[in-house]
N, C-alpha and C. Protein backbone atom coordinates (compact mmCIF):
# COMPACT_ATOMS: atom_id res chain seq x y z
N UNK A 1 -82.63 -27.63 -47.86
CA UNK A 1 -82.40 -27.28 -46.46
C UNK A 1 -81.30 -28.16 -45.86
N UNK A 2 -81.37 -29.45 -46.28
CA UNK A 2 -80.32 -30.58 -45.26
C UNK A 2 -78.93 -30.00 -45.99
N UNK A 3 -78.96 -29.24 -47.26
CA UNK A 3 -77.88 -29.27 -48.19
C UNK A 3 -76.72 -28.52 -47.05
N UNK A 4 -77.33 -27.20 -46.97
CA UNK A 4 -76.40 -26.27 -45.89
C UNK A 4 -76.45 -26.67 -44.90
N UNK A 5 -77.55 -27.24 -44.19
CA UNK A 5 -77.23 -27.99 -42.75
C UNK A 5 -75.83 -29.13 -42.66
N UNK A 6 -75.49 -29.80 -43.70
CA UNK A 6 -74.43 -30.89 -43.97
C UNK A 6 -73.27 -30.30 -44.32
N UNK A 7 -73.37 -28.74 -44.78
CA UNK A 7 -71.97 -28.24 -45.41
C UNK A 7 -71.63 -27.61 -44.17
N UNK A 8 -72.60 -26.84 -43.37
CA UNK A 8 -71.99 -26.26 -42.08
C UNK A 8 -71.23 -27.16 -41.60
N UNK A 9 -72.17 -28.38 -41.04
CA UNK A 9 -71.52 -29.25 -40.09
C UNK A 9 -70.09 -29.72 -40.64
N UNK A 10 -69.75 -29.28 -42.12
CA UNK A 10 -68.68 -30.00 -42.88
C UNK A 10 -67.41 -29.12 -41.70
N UNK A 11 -68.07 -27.69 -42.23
CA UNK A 11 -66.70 -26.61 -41.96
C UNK A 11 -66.86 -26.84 -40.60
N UNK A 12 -67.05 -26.83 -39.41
CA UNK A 12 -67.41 -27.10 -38.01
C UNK A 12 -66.45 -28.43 -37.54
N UNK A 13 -66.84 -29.24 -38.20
CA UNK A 13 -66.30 -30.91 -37.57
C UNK A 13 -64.83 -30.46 -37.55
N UNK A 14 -63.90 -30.01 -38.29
CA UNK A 14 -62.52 -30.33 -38.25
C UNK A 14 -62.29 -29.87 -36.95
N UNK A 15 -62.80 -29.07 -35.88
CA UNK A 15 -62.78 -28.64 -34.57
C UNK A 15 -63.22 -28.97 -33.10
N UNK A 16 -63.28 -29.99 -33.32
CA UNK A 16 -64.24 -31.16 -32.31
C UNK A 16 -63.54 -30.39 -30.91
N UNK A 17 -62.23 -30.43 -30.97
CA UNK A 17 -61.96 -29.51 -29.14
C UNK A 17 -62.74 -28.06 -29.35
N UNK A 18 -63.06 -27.13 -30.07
CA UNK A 18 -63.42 -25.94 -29.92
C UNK A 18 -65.22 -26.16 -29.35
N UNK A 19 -65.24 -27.25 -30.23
CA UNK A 19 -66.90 -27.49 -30.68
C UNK A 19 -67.30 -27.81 -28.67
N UNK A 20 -66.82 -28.77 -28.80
CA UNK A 20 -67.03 -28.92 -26.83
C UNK A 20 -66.30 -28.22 -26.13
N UNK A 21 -65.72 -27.22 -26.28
CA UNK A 21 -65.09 -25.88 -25.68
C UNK A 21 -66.81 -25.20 -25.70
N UNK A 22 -67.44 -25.01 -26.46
CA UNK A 22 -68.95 -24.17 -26.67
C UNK A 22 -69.87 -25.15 -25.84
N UNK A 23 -69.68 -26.65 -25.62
CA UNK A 23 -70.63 -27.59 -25.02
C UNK A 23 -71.89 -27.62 -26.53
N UNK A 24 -71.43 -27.98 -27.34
CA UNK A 24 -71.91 -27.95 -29.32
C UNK A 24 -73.01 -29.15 -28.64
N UNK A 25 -74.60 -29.09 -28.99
CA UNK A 25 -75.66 -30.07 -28.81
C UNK A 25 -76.16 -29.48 -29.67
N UNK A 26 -77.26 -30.58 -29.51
CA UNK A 26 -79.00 -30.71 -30.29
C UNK A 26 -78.46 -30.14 -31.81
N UNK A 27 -77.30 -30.29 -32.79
CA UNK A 27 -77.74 -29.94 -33.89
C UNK A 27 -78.72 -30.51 -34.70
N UNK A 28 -79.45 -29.09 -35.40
CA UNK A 28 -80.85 -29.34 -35.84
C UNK A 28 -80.75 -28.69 -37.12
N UNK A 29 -81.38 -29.45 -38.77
CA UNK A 29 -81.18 -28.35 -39.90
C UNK A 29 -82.24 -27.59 -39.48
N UNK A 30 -82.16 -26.21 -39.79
CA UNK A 30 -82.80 -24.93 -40.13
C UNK A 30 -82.40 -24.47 -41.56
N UNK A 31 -84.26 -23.98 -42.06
CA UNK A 31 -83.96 -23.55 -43.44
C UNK A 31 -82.95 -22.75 -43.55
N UNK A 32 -82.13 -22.85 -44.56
CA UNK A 32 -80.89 -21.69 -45.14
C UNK A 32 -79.70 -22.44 -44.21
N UNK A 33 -79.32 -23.08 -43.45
CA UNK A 33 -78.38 -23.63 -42.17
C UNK A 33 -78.29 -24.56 -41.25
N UNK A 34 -77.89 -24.09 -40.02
CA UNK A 34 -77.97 -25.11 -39.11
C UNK A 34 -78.48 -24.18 -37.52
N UNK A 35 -78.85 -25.28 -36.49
CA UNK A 35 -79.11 -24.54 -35.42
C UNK A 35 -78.82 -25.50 -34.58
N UNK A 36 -78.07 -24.84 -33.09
CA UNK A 36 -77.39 -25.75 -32.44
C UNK A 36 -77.36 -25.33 -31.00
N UNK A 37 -77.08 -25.59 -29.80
CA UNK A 37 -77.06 -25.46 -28.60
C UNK A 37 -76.04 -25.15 -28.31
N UNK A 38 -75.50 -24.42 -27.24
CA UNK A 38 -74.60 -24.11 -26.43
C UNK A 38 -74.39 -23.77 -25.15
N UNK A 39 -73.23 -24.00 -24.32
CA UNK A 39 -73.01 -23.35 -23.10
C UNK A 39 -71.65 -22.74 -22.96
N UNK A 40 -71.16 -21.71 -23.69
CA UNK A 40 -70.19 -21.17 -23.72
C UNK A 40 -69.91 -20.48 -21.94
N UNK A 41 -68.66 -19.81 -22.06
CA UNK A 41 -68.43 -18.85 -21.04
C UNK A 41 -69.21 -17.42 -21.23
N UNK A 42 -69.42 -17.26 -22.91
CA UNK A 42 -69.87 -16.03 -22.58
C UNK A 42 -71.64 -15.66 -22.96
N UNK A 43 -71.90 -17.08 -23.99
CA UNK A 43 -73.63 -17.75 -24.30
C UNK A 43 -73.80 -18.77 -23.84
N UNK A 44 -75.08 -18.51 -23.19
CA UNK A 44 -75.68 -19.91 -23.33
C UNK A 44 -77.03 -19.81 -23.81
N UNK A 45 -77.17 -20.42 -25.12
CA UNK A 45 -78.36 -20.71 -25.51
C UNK A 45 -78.30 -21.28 -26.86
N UNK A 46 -78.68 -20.71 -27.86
CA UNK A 46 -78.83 -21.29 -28.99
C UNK A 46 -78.25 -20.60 -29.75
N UNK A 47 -77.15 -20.93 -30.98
CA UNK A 47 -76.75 -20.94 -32.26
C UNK A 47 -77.69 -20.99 -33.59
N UNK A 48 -77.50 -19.53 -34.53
CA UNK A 48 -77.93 -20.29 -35.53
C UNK A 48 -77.12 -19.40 -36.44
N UNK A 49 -76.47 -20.45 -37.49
CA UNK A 49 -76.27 -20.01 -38.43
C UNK A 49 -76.68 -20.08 -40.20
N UNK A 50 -76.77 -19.34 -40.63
CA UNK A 50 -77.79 -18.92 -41.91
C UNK A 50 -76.69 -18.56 -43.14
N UNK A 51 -76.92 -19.29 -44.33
CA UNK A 51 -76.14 -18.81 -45.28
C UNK A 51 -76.79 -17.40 -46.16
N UNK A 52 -76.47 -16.40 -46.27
CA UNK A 52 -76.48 -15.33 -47.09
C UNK A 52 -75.82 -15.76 -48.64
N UNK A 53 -77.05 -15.95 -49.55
CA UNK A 53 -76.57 -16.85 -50.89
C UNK A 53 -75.97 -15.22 -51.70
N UNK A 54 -77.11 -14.51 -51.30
CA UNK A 54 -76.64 -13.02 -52.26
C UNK A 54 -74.92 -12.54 -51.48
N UNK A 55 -74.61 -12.85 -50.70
CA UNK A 55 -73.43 -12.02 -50.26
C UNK A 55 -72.51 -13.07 -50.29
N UNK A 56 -72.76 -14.47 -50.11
CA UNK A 56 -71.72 -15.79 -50.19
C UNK A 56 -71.21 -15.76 -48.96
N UNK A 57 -71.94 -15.09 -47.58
CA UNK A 57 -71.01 -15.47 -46.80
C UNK A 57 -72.25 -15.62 -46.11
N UNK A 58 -71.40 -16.05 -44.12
CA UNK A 58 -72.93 -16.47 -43.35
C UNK A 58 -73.29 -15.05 -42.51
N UNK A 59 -74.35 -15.62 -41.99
CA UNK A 59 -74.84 -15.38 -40.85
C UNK A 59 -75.37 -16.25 -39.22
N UNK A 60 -74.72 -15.02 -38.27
CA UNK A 60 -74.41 -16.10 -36.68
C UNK A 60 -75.61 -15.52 -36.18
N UNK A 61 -76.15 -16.22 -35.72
CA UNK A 61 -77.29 -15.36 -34.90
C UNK A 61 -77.82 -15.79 -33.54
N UNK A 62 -77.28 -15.42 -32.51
CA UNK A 62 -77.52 -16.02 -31.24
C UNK A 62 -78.65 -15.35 -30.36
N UNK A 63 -78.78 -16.68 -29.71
CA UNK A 63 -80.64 -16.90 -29.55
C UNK A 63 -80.29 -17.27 -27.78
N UNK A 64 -81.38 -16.71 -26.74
CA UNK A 64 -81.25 -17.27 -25.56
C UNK A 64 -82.32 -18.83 -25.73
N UNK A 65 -82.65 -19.32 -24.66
CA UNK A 65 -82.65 -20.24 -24.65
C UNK A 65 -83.84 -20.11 -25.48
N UNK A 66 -85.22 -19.44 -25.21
CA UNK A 66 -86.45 -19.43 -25.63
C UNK A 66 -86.76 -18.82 -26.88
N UNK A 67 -85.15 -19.29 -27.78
CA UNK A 67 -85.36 -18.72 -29.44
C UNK A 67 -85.36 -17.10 -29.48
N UNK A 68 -84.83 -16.37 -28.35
CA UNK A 68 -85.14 -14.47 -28.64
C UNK A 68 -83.74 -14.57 -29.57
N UNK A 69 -83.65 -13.64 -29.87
CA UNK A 69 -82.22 -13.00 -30.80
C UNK A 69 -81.80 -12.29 -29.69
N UNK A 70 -80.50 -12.32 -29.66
CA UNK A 70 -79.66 -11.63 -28.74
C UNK A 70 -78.57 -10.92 -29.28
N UNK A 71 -78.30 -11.52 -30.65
CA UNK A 71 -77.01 -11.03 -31.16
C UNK A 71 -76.78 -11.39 -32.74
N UNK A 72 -76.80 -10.77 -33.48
CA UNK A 72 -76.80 -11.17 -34.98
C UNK A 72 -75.53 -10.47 -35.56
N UNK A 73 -74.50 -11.60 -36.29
CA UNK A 73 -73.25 -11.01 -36.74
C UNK A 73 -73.44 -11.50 -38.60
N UNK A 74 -73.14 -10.38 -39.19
CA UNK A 74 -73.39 -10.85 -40.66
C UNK A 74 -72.14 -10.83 -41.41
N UNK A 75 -72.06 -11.45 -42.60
CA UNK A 75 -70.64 -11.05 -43.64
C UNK A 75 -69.83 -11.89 -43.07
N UNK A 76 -70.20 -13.05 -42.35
CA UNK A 76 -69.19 -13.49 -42.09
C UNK A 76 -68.60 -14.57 -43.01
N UNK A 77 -67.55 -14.77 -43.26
CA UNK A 77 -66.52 -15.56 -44.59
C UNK A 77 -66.37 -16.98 -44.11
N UNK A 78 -66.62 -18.25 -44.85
CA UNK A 78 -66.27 -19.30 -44.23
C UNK A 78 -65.18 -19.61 -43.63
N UNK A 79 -63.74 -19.02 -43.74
CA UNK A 79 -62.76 -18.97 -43.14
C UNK A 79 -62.61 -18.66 -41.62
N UNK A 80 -63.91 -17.38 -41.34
CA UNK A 80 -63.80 -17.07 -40.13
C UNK A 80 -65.00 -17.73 -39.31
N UNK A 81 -65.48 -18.47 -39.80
CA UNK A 81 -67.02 -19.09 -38.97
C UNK A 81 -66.50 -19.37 -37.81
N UNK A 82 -65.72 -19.83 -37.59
CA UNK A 82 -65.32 -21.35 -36.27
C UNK A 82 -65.37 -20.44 -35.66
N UNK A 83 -64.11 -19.32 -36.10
CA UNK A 83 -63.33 -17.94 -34.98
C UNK A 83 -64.69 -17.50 -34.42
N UNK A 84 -65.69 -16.44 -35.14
CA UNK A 84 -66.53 -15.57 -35.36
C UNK A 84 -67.46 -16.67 -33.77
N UNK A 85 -67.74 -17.46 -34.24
CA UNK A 85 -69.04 -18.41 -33.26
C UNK A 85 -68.22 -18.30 -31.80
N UNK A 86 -66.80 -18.72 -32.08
CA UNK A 86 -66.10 -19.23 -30.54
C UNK A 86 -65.90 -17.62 -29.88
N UNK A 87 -65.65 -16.17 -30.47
CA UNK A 87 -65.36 -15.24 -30.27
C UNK A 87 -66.71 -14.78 -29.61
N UNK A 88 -67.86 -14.97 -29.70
CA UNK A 88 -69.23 -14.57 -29.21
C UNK A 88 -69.95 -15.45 -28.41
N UNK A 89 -69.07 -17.13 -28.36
CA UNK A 89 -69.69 -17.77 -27.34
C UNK A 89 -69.27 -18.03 -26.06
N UNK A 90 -67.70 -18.30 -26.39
CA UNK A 90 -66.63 -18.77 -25.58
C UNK A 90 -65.40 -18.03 -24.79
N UNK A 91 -64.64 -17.34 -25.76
CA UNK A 91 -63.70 -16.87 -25.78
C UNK A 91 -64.06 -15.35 -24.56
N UNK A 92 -63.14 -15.27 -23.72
CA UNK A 92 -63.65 -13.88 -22.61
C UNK A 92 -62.27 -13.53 -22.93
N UNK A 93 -61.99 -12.55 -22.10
CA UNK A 93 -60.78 -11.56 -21.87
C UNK A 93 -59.76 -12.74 -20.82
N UNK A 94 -60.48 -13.10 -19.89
CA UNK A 94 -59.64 -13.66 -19.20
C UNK A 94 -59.85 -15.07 -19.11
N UNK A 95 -60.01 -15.97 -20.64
CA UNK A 95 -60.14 -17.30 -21.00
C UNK A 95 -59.45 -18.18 -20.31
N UNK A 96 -58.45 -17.92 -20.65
CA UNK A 96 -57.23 -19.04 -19.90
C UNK A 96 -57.13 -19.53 -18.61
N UNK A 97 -57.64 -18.36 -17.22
CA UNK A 97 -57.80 -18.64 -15.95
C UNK A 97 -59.45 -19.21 -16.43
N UNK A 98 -60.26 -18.87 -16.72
CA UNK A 98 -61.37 -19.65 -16.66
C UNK A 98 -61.77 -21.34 -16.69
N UNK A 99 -60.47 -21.32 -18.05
CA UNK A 99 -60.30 -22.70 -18.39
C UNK A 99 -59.64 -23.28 -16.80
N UNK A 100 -58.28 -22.42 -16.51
CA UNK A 100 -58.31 -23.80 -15.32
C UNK A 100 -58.78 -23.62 -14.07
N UNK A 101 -59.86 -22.77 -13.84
CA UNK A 101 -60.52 -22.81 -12.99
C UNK A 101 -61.85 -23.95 -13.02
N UNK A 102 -62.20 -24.03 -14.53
CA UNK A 102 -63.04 -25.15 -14.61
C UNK A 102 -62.32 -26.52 -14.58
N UNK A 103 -61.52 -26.64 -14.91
CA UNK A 103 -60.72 -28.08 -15.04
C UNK A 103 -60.76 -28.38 -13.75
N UNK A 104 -59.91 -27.72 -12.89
CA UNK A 104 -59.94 -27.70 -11.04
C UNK A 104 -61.26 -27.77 -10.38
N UNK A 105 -62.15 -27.71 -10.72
CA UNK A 105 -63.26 -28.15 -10.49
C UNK A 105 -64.33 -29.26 -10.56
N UNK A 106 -63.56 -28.95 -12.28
CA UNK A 106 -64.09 -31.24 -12.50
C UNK A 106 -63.18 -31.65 -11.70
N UNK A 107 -61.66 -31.49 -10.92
CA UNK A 107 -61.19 -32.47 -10.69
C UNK A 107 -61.95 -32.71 -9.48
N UNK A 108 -62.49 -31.76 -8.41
CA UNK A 108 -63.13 -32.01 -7.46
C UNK A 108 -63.93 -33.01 -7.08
């Protein structure tokens, strides 16, 4: 179990601005993965992702706060994890004004 919990966090870390772009907490191993917190623009609740050993790729599966499933994306390729998580947590249509509408706000 800690095995994939330590390899996620492997592919994840090289992204430390994206990771607190999502507000990334409480990572926790979960059998098959990892499970993690968030407050994206477009989730807020919980992360989990699950390795699929028969297909070699993962699975995202987002959770509101009280563990429901809200959204399950499969097949996904380690190449696209980071994208795939930030595309369903973070990322909106109109990202960019969001971003500096929040910045202008911490500056407050």
């Amino acid at each position: 179990m800690d095995e994939m919990y330590e390899y996620v966090k492997r592919i994840l870390a090289p992204q430390p601005k994206v990771l607190a772009s999502w507000g990334f907490d409480e990572p926790v191993p979960f059998p098959g993965g990892i499970l993690f917190h968030v407050s994206g623009f477009k989730h807020q609740g919980y992360v989990q992702v699950l390795y699929d050993e028969g297909d070699d790729t993962f699975i995202v599966v987002l959770l509101d706060e009280y563990l429901n499933g809200q959204a399950r994306i499969e097949h996904v390729h380690i190449d696209q994890l980071v994208n795939v998580i930030d595309r369903e947590v973070e990322r909106t249509d109109d990202y960019d004004e969001r971003c500096k509408e929040f910045i202008l706000c911490m500056k407050d």
